[in-house]
Protein backbone atom coordinates (compact mmCIF):
# COMPACT_ATOMS: atom_id res chain seq x y z
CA UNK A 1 -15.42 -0.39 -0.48
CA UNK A 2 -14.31 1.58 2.83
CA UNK A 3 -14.11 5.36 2.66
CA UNK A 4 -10.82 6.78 3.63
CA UNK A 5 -12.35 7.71 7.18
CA UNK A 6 -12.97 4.48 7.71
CA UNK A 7 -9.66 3.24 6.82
CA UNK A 8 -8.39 5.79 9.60
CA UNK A 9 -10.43 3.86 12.16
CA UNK A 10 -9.04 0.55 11.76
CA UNK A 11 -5.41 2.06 11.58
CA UNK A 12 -6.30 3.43 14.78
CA UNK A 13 -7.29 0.00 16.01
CA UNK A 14 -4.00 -2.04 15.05
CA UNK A 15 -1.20 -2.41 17.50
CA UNK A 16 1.28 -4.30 15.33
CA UNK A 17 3.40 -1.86 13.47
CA UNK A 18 3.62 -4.92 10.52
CA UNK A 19 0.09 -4.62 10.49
CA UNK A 20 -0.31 -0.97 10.31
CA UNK A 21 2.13 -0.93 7.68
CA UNK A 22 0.60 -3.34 5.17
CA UNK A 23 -2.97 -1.52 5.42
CA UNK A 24 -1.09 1.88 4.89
CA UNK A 25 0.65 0.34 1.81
CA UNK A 26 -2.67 -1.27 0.55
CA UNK A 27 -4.02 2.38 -0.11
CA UNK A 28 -1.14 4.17 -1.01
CA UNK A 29 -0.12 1.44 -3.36
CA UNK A 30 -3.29 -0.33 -4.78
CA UNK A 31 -1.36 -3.51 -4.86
CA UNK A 32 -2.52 -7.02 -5.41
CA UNK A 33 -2.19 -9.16 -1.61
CA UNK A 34 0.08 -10.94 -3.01
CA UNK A 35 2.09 -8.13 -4.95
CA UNK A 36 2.42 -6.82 -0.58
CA UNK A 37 3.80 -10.03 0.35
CA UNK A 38 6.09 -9.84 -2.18
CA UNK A 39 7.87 -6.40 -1.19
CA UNK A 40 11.25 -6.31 -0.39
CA UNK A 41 13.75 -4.13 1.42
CA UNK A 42 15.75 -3.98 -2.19
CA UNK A 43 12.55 -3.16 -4.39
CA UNK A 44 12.66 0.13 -2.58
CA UNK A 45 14.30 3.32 -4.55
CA UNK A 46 14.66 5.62 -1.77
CA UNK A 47 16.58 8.21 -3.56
CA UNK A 48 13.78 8.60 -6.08
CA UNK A 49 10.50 8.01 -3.60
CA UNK A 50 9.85 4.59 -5.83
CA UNK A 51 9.10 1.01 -5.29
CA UNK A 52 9.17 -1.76 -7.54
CA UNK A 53 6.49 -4.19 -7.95
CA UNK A 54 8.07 -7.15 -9.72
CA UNK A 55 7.57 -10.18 -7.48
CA UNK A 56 4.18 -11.54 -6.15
CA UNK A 57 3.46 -13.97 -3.14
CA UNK A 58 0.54 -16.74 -3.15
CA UNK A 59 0.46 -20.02 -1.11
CA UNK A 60 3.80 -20.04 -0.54
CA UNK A 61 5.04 -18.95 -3.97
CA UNK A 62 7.36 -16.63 -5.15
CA UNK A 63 6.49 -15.64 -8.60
CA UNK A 64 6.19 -12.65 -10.89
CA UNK A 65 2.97 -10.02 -10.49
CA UNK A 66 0.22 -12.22 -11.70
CA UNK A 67 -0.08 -10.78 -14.92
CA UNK A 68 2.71 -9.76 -17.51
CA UNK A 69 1.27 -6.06 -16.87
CA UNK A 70 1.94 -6.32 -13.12
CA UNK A 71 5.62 -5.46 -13.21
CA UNK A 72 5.71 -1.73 -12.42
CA UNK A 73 6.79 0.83 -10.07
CA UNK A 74 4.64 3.01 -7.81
CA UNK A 75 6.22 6.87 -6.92
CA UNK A 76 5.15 7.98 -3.42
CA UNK A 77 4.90 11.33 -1.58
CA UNK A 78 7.94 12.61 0.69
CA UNK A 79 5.55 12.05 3.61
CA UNK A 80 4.39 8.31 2.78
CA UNK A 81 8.31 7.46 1.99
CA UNK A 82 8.88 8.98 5.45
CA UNK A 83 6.72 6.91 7.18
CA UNK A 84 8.39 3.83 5.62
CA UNK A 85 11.66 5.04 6.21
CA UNK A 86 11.22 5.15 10.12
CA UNK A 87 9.19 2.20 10.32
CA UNK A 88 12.34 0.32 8.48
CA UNK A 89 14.87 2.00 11.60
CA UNK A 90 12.75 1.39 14.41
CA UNK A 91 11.59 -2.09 14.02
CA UNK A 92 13.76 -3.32 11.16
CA UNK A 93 17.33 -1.58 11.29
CA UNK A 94 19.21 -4.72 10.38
CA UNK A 95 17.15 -6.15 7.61
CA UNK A 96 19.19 -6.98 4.61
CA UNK A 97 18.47 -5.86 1.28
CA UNK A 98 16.44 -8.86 0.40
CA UNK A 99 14.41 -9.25 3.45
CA UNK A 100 10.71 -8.78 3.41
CA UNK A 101 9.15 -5.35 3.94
CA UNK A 102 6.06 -6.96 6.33
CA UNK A 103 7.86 -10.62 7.30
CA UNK A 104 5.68 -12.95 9.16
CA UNK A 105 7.14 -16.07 10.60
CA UNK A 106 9.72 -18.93 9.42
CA UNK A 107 11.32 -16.30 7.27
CA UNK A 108 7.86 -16.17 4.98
CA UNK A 109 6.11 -12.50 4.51
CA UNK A 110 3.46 -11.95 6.96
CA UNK A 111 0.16 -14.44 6.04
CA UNK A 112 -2.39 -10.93 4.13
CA UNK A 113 -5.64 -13.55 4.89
CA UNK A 114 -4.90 -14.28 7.92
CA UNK A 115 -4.05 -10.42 8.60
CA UNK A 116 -7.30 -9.74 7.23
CA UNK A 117 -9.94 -12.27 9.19
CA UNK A 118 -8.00 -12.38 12.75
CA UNK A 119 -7.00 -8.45 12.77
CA UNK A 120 -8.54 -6.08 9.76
CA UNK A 121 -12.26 -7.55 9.85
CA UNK A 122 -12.96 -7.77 13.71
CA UNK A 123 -11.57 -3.99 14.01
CA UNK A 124 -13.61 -2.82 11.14
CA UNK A 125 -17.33 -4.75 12.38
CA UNK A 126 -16.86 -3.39 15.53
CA UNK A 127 -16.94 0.26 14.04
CA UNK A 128 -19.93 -0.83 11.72
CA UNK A 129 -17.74 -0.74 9.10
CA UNK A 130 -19.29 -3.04 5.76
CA UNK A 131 -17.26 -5.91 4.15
CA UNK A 132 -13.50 -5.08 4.05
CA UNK A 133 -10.75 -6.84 1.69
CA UNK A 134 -7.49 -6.56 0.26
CA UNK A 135 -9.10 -5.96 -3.25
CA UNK A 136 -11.91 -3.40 -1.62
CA UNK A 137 -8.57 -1.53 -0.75
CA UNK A 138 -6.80 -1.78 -4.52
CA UNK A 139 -10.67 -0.06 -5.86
CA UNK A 140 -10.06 2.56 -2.93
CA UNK A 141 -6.79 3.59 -3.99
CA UNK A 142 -8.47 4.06 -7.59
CA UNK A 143 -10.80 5.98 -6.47
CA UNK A 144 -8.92 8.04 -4.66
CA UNK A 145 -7.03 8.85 -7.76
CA UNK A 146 -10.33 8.96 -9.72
CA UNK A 147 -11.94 11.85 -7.44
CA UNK A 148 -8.47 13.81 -7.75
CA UNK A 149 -8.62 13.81 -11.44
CA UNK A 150 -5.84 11.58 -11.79
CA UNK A 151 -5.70 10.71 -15.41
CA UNK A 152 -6.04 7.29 -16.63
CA UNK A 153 -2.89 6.54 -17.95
CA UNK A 154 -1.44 7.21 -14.70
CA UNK A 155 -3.90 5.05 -12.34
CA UNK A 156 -3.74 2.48 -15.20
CA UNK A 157 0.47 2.07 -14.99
CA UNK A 158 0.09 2.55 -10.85
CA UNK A 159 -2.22 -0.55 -10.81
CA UNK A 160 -0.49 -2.39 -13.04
CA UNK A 161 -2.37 -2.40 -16.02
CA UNK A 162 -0.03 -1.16 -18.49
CA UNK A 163 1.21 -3.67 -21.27
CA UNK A 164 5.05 -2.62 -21.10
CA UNK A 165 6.43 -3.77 -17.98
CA UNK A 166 10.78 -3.07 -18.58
CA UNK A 167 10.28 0.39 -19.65
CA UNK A 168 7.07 1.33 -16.72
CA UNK A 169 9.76 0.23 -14.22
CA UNK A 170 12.98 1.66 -15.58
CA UNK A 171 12.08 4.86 -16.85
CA UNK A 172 11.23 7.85 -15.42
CA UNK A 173 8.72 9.44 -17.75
CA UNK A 174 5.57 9.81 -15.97
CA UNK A 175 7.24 10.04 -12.22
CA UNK A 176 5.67 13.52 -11.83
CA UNK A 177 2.28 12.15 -12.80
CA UNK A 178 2.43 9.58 -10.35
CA UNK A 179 3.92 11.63 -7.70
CA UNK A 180 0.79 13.78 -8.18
CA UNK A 181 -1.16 10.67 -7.89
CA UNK A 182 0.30 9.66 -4.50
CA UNK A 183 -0.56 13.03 -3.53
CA UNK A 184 -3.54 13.00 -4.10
CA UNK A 185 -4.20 9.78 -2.23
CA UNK A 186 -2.23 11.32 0.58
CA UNK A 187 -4.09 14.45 0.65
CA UNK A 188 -7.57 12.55 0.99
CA UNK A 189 -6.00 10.56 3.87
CA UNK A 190 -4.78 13.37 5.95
CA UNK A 191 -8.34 15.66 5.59
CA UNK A 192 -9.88 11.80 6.55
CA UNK A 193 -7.34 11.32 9.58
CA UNK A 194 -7.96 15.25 10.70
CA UNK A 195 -11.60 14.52 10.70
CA UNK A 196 -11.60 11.35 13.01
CA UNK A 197 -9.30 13.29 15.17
CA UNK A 198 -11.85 16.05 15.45
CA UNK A 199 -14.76 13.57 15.90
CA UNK A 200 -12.61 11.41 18.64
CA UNK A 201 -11.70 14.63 20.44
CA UNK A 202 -15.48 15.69 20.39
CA UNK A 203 -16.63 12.38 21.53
C-alpha cells in the first residue's frame, strides 16, 4: 500500500488532467475501479459536497456497485469538491448531466487498467515506489480514516459496506461524520503534499 507521500509523487508525475483526477478520486473516495468508471456528471450533489456511487463499470458493462452494499454516497471536503468543480469548467464545461466524470474514448469512461500499467506503475517504479493498484488505493483511503480515528460505521458506509443501500444514499444522517472523514483524508494529503514540496525545494 503507498503512503500518502508517495501518492503526491506520482500526482506530480501525471500530465493528463483525466488522469490526475481519477488517482485524486481513488483516495478521497476509496472506490472500487470500476465504481470510478462508473461516475457521472449527474451522480454529483454539488450543493451538499456528495457523490453517489450507484453504478459500476467492468469490461464494458454498466451495472450496479458489485455488491448490494455498494450503493452509497461519499461527502467530501469544500477543498476536494473545489478541485472537482474547476476541473469540470476547464476541461469539461459542456458535459451533459450524464456524461462520464473521467471519459476515455468512443464515448466509454477512461480504460482504470490500462491507466494503471501504461501511466500509474511506470511513474511510481521510477520513484522506487512498491506495487501500486487501484485496490492498494481503496486500503489507503481506509487507513487514512483509520489513523484519524474515523469510526467504523463511518469508513464502513464510505466503502460501501453497509447493508442498506436506499436510505445510505438518500439520507443525510451521518453527513457530518463523513465530512469529518474526508477531512481527515484531506488533512493527511496536504501535510504529505507540503512535505514533498519541502523535500523537492531542498533537492
Amino acid at each position: 500500500m503507498p503512503t500518502p507521500q508517495q501518492v503526491v509523487a506520482i500526482l506530480d508525475g501525471l500530465k493528463d488532467p483525466r488522469h490526475e483526477m481519477a488517482l485524486q478520486l481513488a483516495v478521497w473516495l476509496g472506490n472500487r475501479s470500476g465504481e470510478l468508471r462508473g461516475l457521472r456528471w449527474e451522480s454529483i450533489v454539488w450543493e451538499r459536497n456528495t457523490i453517489l456511487i450507484r453504478e459500476s463499470v467492468w469490461e464494458g458493462k454498466s451495472t450496479l456497485p458489485k455488491t448490494q452494499k455498494g450503493c452509497r454516497k461519499v461527502v467530501l471536503t469544500d477543498e476536494q469538491m473545489k478541485i472537482l468543480r474547476e476541473y469540470k469548467e476547464k476541461h469539461f464545461p459542456n458535459a451533459q448531466p450524464f456524461a462520464w466524470v473521467l471519459p476515455g474514448q468512443l464515448g466509454r469512461p477512461l480504460d482504470m487498467g490500462w491507466l494503471m500499467s501504461k501511466y500509474i506503475k511506470p511513474l511510481a517504479q521510477k520513484a522506487g515506489i512498491p506495487e501500486v493498484h487501484w485496490h492498494a488505493l481503496r486500503h489507503l483511503n481506509n487507513s487514512l480514516m483509520l489513523n484519524e480515528g474515523v469510526d467504523v460505521k463511518t469508513r464502513m458506509d464510505r466503502l460501501g459496506h453497509t447493508q442498506d443501500r436506499v436510505n445510505i444514499i438518500y439520507s443525510h444522517a451521518g453527513d457530518a461524520a463523513q465530512k469529518a472523514a474526508s477531512d481527515a483524508v484531506g488533512q493527511q494529503l496536504k501535510t504529505a503534499q507540503s512535505e514533498y514540496n519541502r523535500q523537492a525545494a531542498a533537492a
